[in-house]
PDB file of N, CA and C in Angstrom:
ATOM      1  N   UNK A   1      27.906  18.256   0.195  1.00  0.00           N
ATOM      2  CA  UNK A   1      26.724  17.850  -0.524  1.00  0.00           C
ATOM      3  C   UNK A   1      26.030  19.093  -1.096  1.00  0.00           C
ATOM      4  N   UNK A   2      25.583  18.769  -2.436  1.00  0.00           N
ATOM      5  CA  UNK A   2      24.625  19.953  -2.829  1.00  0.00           C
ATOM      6  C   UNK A   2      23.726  20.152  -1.950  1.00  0.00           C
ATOM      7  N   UNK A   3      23.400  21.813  -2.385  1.00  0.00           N
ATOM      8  CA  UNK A   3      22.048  22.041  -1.905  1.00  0.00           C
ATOM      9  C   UNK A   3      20.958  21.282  -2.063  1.00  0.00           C
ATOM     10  N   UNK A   4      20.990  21.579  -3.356  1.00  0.00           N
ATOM     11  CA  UNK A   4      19.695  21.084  -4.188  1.00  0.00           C
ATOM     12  C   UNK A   4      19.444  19.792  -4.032  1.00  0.00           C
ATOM     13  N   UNK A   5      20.421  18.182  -4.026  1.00  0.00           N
ATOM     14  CA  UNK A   5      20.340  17.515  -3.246  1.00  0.00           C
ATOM     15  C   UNK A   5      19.489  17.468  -2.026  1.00  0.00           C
ATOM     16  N   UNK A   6      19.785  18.189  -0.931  1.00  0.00           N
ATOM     17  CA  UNK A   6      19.408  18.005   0.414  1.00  0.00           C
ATOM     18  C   UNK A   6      18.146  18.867   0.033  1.00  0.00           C
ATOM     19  N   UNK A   7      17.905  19.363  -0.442  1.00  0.00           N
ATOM     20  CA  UNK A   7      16.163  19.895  -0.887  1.00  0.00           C
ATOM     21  C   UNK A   7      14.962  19.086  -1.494  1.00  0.00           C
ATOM     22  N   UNK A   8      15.459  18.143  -2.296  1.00  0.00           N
ATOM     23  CA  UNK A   8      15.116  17.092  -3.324  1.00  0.00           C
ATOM     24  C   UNK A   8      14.832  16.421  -1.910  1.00  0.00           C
ATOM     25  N   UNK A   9      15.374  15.622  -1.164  1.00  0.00           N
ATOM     26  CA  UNK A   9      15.840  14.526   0.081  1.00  0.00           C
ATOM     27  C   UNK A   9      14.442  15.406   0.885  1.00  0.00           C
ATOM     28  N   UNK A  10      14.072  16.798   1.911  1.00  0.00           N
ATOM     29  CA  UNK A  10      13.127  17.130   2.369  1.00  0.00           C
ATOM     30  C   UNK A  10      11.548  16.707   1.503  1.00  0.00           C
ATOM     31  N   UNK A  11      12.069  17.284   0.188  1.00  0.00           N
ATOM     32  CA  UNK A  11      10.919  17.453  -0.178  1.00  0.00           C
ATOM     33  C   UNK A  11      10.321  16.181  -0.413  1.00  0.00           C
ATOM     34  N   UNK A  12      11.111  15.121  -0.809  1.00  0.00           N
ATOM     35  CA  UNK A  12      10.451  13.907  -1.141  1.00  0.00           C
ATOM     36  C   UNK A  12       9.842  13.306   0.631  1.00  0.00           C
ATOM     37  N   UNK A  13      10.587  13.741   1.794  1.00  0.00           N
ATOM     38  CA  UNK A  13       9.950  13.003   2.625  1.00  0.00           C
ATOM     39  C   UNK A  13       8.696  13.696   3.825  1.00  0.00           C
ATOM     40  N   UNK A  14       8.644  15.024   2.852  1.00  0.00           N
ATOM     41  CA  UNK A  14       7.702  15.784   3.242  1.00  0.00           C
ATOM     42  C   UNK A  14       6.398  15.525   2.521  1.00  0.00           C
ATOM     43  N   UNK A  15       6.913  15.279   0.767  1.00  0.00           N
ATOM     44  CA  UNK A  15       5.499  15.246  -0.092  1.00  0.00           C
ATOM     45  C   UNK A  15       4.952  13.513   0.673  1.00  0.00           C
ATOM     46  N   UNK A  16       5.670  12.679   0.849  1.00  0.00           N
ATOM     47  CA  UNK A  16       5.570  11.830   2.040  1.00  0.00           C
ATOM     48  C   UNK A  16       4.682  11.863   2.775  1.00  0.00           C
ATOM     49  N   UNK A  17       4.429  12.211   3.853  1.00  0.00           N
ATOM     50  CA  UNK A  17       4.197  12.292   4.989  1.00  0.00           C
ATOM     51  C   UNK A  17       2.597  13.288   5.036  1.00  0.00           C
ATOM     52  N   UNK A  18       2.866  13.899   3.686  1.00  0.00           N
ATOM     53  CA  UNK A  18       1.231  14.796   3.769  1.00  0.00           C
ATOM     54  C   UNK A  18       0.945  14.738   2.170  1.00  0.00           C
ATOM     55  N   UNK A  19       1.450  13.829   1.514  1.00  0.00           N
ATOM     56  CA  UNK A  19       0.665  13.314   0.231  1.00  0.00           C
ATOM     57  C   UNK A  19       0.237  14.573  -1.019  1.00  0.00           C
ATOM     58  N   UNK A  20       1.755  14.837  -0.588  1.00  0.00           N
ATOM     59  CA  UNK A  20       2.163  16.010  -1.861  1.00  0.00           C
ATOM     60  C   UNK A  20       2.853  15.875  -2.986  1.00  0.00           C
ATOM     61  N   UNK A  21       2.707  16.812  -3.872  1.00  0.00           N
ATOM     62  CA  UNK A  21       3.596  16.546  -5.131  1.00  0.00           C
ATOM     63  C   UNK A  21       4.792  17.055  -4.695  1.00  0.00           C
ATOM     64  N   UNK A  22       6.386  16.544  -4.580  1.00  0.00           N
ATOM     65  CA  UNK A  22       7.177  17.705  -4.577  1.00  0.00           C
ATOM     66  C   UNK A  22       7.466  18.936  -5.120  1.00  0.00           C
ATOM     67  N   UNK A  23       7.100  18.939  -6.390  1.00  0.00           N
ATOM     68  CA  UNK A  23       7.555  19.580  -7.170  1.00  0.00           C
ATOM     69  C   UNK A  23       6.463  21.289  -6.818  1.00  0.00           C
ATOM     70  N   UNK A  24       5.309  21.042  -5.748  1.00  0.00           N
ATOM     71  CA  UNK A  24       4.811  21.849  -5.600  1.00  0.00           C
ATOM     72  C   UNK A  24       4.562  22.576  -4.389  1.00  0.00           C
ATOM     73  N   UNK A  25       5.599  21.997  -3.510  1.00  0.00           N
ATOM     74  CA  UNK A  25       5.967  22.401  -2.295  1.00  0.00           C
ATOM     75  C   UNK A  25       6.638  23.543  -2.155  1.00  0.00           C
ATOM     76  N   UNK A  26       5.962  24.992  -1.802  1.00  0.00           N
ATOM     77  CA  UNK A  26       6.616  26.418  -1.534  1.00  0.00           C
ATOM     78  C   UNK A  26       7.726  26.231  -0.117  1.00  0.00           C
ATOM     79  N   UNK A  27       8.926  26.049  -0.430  1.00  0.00           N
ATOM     80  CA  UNK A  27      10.072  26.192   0.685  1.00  0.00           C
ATOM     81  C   UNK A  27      10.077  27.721   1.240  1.00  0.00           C
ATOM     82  N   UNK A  28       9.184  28.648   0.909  1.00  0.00           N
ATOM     83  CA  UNK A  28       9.174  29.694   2.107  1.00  0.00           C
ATOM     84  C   UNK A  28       8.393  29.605   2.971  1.00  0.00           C
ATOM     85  N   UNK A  29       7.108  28.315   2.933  1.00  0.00           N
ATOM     86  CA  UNK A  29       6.434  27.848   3.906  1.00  0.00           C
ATOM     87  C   UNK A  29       7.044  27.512   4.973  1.00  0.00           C
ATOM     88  N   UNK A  30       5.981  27.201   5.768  1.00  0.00           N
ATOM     89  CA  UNK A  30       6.256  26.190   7.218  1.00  0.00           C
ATOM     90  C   UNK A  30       5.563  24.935   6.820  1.00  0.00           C
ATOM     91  N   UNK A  31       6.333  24.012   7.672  1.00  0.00           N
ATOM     92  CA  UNK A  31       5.194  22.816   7.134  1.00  0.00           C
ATOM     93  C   UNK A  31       4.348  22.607   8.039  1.00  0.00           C
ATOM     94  N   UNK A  32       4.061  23.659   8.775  1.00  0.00           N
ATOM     95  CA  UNK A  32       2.500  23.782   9.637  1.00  0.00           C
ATOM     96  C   UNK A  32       1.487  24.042   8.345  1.00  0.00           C
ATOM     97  N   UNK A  33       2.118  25.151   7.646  1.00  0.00           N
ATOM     98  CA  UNK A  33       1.162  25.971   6.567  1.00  0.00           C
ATOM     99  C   UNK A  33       0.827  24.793   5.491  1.00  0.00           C
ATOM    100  N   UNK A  34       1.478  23.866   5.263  1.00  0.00           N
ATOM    101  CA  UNK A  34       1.298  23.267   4.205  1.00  0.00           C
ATOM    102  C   UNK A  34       0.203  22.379   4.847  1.00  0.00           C
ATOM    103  N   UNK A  35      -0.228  21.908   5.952  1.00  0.00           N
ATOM    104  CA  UNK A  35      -0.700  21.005   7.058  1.00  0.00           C
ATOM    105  C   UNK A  35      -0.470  19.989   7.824  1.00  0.00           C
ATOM    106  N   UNK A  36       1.208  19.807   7.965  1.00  0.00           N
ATOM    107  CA  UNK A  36       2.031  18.796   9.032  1.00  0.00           C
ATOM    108  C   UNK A  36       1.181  18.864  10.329  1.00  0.00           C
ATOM    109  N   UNK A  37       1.201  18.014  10.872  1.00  0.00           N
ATOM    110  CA  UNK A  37       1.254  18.025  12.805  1.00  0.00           C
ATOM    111  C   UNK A  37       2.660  18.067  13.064  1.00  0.00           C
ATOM    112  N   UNK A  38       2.679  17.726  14.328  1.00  0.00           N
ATOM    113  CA  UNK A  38       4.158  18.018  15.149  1.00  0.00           C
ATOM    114  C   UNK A  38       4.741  16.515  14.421  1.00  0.00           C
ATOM    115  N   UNK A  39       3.848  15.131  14.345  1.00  0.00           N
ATOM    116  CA  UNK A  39       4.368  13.714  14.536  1.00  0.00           C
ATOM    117  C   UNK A  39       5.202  14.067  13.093  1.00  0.00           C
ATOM    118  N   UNK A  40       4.598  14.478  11.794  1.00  0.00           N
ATOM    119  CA  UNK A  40       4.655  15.020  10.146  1.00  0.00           C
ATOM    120  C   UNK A  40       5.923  15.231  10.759  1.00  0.00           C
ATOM    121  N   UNK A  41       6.322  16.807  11.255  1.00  0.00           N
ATOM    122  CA  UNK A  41       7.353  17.425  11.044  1.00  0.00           C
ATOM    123  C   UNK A  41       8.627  16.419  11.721  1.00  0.00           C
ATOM    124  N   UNK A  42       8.354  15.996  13.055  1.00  0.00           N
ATOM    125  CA  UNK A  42       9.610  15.108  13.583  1.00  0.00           C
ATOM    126  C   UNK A  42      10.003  14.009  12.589  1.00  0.00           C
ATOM    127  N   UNK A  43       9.158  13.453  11.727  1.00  0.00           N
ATOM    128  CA  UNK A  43       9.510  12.549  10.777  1.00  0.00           C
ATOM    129  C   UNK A  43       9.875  13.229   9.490  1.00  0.00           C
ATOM    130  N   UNK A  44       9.656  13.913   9.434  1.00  0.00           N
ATOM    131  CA  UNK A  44      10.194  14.394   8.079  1.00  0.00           C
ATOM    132  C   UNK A  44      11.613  15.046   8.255  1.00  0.00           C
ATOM    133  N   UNK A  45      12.308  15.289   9.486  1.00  0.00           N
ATOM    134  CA  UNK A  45      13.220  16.073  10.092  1.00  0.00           C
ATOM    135  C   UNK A  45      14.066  14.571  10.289  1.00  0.00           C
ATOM    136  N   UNK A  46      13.656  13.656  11.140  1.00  0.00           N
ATOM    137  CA  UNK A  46      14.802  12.943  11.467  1.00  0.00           C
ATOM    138  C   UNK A  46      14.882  11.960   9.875  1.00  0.00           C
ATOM    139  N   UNK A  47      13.802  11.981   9.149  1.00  0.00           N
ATOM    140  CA  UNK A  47      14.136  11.240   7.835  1.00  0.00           C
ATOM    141  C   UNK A  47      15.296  11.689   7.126  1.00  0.00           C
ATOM    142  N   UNK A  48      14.854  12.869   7.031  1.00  0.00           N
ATOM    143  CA  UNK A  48      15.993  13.681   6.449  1.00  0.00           C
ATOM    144  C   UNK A  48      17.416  13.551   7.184  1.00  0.00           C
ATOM    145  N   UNK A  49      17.630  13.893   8.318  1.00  0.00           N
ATOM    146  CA  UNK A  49      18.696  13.708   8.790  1.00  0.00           C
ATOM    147  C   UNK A  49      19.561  12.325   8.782  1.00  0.00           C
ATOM    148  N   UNK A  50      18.969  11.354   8.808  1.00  0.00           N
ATOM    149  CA  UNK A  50      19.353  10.120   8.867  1.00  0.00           C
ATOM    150  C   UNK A  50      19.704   9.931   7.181  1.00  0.00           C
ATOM    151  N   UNK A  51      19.472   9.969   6.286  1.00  0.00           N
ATOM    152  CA  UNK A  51      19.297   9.774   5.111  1.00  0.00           C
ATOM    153  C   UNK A  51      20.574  10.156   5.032  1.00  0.00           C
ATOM    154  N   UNK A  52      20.738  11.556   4.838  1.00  0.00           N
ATOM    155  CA  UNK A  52      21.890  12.466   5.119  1.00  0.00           C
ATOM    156  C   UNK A  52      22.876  12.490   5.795  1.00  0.00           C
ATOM    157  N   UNK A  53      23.193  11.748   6.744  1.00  0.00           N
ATOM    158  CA  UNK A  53      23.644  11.210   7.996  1.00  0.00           C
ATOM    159  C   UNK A  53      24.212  12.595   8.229  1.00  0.00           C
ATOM    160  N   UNK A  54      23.349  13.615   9.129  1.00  0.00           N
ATOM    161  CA  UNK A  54      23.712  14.391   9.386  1.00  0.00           C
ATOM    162  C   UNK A  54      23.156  14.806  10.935  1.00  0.00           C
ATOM    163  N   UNK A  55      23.123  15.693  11.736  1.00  0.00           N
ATOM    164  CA  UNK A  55      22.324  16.121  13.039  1.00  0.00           C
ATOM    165  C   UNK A  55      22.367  17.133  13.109  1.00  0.00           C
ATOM    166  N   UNK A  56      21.529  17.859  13.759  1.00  0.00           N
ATOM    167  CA  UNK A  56      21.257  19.323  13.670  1.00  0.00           C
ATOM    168  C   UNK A  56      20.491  19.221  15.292  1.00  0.00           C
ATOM    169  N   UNK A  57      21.546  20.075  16.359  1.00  0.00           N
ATOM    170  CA  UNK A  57      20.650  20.141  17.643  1.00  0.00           C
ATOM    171  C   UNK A  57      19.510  20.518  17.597  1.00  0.00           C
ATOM    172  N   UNK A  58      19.068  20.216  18.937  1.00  0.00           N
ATOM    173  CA  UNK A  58      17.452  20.463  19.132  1.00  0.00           C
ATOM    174  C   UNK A  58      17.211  21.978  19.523  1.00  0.00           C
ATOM    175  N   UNK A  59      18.398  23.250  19.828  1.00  0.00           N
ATOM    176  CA  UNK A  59      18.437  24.057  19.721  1.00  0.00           C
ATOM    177  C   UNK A  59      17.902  24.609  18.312  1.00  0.00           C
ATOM    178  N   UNK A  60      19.116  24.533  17.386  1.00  0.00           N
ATOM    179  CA  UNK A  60      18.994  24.936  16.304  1.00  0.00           C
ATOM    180  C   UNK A  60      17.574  24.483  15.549  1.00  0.00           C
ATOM    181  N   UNK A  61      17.001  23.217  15.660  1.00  0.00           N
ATOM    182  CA  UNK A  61      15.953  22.891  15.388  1.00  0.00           C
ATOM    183  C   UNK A  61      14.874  23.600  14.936  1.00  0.00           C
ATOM    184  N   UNK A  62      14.949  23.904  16.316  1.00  0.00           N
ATOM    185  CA  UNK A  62      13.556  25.399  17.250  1.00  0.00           C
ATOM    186  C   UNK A  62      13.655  26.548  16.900  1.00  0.00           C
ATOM    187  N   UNK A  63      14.952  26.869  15.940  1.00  0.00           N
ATOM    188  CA  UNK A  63      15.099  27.840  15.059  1.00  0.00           C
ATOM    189  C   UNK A  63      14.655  28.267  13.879  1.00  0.00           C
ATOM    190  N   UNK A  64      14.197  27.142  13.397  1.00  0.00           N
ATOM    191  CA  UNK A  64      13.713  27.111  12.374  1.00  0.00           C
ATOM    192  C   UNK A  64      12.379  27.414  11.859  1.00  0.00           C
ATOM    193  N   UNK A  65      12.039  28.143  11.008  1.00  0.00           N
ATOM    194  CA  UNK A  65      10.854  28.775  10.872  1.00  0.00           C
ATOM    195  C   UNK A  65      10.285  28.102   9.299  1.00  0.00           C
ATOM    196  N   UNK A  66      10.702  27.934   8.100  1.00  0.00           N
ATOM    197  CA  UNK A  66      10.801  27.069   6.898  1.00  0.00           C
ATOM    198  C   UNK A  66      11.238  26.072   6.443  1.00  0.00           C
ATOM    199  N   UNK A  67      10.815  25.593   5.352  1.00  0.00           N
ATOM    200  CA  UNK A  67      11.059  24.800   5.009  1.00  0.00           C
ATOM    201  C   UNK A  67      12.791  24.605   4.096  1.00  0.00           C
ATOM    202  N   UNK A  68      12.853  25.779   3.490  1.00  0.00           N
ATOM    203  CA  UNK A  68      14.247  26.428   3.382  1.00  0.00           C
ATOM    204  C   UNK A  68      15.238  26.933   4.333  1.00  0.00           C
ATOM    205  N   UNK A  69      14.536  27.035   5.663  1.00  0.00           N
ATOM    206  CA  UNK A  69      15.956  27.335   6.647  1.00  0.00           C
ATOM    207  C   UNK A  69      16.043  25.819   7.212  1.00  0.00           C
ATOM    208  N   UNK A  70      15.381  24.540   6.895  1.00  0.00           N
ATOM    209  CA  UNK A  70      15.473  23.263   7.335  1.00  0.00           C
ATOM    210  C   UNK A  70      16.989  23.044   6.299  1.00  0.00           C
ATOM    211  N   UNK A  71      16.478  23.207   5.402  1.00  0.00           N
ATOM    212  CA  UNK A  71      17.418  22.691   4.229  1.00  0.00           C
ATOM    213  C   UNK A  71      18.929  23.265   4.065  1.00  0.00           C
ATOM    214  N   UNK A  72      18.844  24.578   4.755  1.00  0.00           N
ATOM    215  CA  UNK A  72      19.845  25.720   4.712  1.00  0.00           C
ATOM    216  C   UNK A  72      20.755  25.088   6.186  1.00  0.00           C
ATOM    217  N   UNK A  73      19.890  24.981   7.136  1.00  0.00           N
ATOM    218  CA  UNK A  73      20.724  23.780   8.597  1.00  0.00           C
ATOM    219  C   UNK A  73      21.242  22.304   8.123  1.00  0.00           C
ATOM    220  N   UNK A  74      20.637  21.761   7.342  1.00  0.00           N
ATOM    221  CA  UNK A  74      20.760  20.407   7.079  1.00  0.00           C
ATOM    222  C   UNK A  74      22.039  20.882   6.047  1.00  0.00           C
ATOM    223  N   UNK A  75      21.982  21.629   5.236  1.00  0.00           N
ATOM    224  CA  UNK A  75      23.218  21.979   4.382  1.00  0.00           C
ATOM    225  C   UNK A  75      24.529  22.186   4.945  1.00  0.00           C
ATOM    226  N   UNK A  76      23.944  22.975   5.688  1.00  0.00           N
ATOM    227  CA  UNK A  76      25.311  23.764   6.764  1.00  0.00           C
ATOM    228  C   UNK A  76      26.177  22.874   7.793  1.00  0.00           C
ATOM    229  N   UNK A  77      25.577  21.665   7.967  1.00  0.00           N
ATOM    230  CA  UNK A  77      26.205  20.834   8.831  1.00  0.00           C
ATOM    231  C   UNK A  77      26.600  19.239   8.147  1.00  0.00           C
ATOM    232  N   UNK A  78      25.540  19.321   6.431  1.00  0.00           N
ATOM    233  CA  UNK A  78      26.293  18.155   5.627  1.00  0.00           C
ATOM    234  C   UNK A  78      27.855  18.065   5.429  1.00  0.00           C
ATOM    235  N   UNK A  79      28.691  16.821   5.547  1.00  0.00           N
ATOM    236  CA  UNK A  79      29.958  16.611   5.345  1.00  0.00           C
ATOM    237  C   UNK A  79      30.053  16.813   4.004  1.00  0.00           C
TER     238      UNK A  79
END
């Protein structure tokens, strides 16, 4: 799967969840910075994943610091 795909797929269920434009969402953020709670981010994470039908451990998860290393895991493990 494209990148850009699986970026499009975050961003729409991020601008979602905190009533953003996508198109103006900085992916070197966190989506603390943008103003998620924890409930924001778990839904915007398993949306994505499911959509994608993809999984990404709860290790690797906790690794994650952006909104671009979400997309860069979710990439890395798309079929």
């Amino acid at each position: 799967m494209e990148r850009e795909n699986i970026d499009q797929v975050v961003r729409k269920y991020l601008a979602r969840a905190l009533d953003l434009d996508p198109a103006t969402i900085d992916a070197s953020r966190s989506m603390k910075d943008l103003g998620a709670n924890s409930l924001d981010i778990v839904e915007v994470v398993s949306s994505s994943m499911r959509e994608l039908r993809v999984k990404i451990p709860r290790e690797e998860l906790s690794e994650i610091r952006n909104i671009e290393g979400l997309v860069d895991a979710l990439h890395a493990k798309a079929p």
